[in-house]
Every structure is written in structure tokens, then in C-alpha cells.
Protein backbone atom coordinates (compact mmCIF):
# COMPACT_ATOMS: atom_id res chain seq x y z
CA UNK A 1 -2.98 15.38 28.74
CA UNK A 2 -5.72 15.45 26.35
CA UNK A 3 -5.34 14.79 22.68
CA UNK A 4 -7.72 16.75 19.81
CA UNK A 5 -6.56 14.92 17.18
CA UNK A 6 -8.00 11.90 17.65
CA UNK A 7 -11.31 14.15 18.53
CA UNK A 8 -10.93 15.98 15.31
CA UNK A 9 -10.33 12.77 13.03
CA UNK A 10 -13.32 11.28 14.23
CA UNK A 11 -15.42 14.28 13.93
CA UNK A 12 -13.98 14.62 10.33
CA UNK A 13 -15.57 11.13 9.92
CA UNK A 14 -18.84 11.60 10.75
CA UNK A 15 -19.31 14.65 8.66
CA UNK A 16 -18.31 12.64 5.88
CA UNK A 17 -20.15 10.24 6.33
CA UNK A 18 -23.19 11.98 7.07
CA UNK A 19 -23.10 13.77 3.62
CA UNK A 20 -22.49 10.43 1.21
CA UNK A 21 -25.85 9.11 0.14
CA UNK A 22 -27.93 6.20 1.70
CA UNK A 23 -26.28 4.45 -1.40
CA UNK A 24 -23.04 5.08 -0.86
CA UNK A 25 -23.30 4.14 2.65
CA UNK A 26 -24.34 0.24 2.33
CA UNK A 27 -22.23 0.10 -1.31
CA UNK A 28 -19.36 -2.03 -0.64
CA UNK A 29 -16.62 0.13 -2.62
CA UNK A 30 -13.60 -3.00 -2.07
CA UNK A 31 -14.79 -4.10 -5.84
CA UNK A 32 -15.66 -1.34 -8.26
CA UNK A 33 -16.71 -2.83 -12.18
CA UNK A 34 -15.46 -0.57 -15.18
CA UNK A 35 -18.49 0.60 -17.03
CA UNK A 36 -19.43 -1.40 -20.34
CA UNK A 37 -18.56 -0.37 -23.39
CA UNK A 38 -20.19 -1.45 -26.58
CA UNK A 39 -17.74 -2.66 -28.95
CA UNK A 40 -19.98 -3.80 -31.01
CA UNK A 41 -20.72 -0.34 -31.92
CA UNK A 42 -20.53 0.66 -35.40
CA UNK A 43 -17.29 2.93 -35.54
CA UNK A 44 -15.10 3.76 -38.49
CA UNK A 45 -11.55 1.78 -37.81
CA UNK A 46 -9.59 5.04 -37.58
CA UNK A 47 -11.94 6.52 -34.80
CA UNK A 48 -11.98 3.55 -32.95
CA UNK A 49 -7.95 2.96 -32.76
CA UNK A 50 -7.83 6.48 -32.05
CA UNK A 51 -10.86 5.99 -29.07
CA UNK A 52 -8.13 2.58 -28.14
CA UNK A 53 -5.04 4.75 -27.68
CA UNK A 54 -7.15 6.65 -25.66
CA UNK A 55 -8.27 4.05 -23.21
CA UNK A 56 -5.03 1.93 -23.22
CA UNK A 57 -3.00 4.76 -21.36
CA UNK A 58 -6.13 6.05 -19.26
CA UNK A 59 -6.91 3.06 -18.02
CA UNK A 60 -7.10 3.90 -13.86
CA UNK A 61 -4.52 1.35 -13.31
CA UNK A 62 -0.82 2.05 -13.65
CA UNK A 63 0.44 -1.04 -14.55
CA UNK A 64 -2.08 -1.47 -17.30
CA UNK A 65 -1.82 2.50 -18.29
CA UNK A 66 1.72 1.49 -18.99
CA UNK A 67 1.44 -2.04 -20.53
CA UNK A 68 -1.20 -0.97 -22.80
CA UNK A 69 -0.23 2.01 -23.78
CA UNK A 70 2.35 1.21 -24.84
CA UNK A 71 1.35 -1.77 -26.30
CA UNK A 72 -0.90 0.05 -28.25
CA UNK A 73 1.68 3.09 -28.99
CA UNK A 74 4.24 0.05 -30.64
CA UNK A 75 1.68 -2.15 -32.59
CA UNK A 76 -2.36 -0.35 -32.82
CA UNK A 77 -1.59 1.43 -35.97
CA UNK A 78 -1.02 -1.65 -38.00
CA UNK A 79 -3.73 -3.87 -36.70
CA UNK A 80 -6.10 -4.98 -39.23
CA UNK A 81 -10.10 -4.23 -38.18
CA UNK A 82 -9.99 -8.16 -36.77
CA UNK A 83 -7.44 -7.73 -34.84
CA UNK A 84 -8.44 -4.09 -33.40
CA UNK A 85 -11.90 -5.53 -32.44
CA UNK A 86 -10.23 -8.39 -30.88
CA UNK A 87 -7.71 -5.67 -29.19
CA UNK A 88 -11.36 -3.75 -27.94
CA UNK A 89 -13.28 -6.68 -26.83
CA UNK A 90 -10.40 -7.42 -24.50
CA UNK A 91 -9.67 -4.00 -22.80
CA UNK A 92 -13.31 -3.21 -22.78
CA UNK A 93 -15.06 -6.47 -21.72
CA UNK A 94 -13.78 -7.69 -18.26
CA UNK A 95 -15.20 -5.64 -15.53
CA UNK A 96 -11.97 -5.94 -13.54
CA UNK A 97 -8.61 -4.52 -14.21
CA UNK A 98 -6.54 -6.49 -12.09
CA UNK A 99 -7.95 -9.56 -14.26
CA UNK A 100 -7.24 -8.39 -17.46
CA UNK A 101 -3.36 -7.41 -15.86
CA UNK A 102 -3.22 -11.06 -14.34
CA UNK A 103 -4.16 -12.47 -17.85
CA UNK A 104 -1.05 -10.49 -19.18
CA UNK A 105 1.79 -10.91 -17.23
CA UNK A 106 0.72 -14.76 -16.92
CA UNK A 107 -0.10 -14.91 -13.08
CA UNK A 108 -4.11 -16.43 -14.13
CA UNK A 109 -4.78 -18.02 -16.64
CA UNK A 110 -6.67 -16.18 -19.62
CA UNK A 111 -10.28 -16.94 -20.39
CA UNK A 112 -10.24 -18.47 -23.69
CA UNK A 113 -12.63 -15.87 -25.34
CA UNK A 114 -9.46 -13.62 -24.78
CA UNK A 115 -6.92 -15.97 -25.67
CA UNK A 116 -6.24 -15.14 -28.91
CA UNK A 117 -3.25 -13.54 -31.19
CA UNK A 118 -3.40 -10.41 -29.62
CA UNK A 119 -2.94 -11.19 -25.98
CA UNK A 120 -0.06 -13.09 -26.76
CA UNK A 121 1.45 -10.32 -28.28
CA UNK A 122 0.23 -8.44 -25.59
CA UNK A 123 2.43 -11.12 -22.79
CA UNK A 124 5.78 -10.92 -25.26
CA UNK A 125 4.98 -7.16 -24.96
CA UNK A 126 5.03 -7.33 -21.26
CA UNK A 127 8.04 -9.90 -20.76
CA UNK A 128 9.94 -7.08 -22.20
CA UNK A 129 13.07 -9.08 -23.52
CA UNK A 130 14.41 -6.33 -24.97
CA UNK A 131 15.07 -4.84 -22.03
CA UNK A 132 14.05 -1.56 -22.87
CA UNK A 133 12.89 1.49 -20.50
CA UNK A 134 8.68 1.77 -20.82
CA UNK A 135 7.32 5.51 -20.26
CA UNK A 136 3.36 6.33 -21.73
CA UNK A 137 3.54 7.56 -24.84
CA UNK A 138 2.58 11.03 -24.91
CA UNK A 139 -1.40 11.89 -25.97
CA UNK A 140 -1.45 13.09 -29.42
């Protein structure tokens, strides 16, 4: 007996693949880089925590959309401009989410330009001692 589904799926394939670019064809998609953000941009502190709760729970990446967030929800508010820019040079510098997760809950080690106060807030923050339940905070 003849099958069409394997027919179709393949079929399916090559039309997709015919309409993607020539550079989308040879780009090897396993390792994708966030896009850099300047965080050395000028930014009054209120707009920039504001831009950080933003980008802590829409991160692309669940288990830092819920670390961060809130992270961010629980302590952002009351950082001083140091420690914000610290808190933006670390979720907006590495090029890899996974690292920047690894660096949290302890499984790599953390680069020492990101070693400071606030990622070890940011690893008590993830042990979770208290036990409590983590949902995202809503977006205001």
C-alpha cells in the first residue's frame, strides 16, 4: 500500500526550503546570539529599570523569564544606579542565554566581570530557600 504522508512531508520541505533566503540556507541556526544592547547608553534611572523589568520577564527563555523576572519584580525598584547598571550589563552583555542561566543556578562558573553583588543575589534568588511558588509578575 502506498503512503502520501511521507510524500507530502517531504514535499512540504522543499517548498520551505526553497522560499528561505540563500542566507538562511547555509546559516547554522543551532546557536543564535541576542542582539547587543548598549548599556552604556545615557538613560534616566527610572526609564531604564522600567526598560529592565521589561527584558527580565521577556527574555525568550523560560527559565530566565522566570528567574529574572522575578528577580527583578522582588529587588529592581530599590537598586541604586550602580547596582542597576551592574544588573544591565549582565542581562544585556552575554550573547547566550543558557550562559547567563548556567552562571545563576551555579552549574558554570561566572565570568568575573559578572561576578559581582548582584549575581549573588541573583543565585540566593534562585536557590529559593524560602520555598515559595515563582509565577512572572504581571506587566505593568
Amino acid at each position: 500500500m502506498f503512503r502520501f504522508r511521507p510524500v507530502v512531508n517531504a514535499v512540504k520541505k522543499m517548498q520551505s526550503i526553497a522560499l528561505m533566503s540563500d542566507t538562511a540556507k547555509t546559516m547554522d541556526t543551532t546557536y543564535m546570539e541576542i542582539p547587543v544592547y548598549n548599556v552604556d547608553k545615557p538613560q534616566p534611572l527610572e526609564q531604564r529599570k522600567a526598560r529592565l523589568h521589561y527584558q527580565s520577564r521577556k527574555r525568550g527563555m523560560l527559565e530566565n523569564d522566570l528567574l529574572l523576572s522575578t528577580f527583578a519584580k522582588k529587588y529592581l525598584d530599590g537598586f541604586t544606579e550602580q547596582q542597576t547598571m551592574m544588573y544591565d550589563r549582565l542581562i544585556n552583555s552575554p550573547s547566550n542565554d543558557w550562559d547567563i542561566f548556567y552562571w545563576i543556578v551555579e552549574k558554570k562558573p561566572t565570568p568575573e566581570e559578572f561576578d559581582n553583588e548582584i549575581m549573588q543575589m541573583l543565585k540566593k534568588h534562585a536557590k529559593n530557600e524560602e520555598r515559595v511558588t515563582l509565577s512572572q509578575p504581571d506587566l505593568y
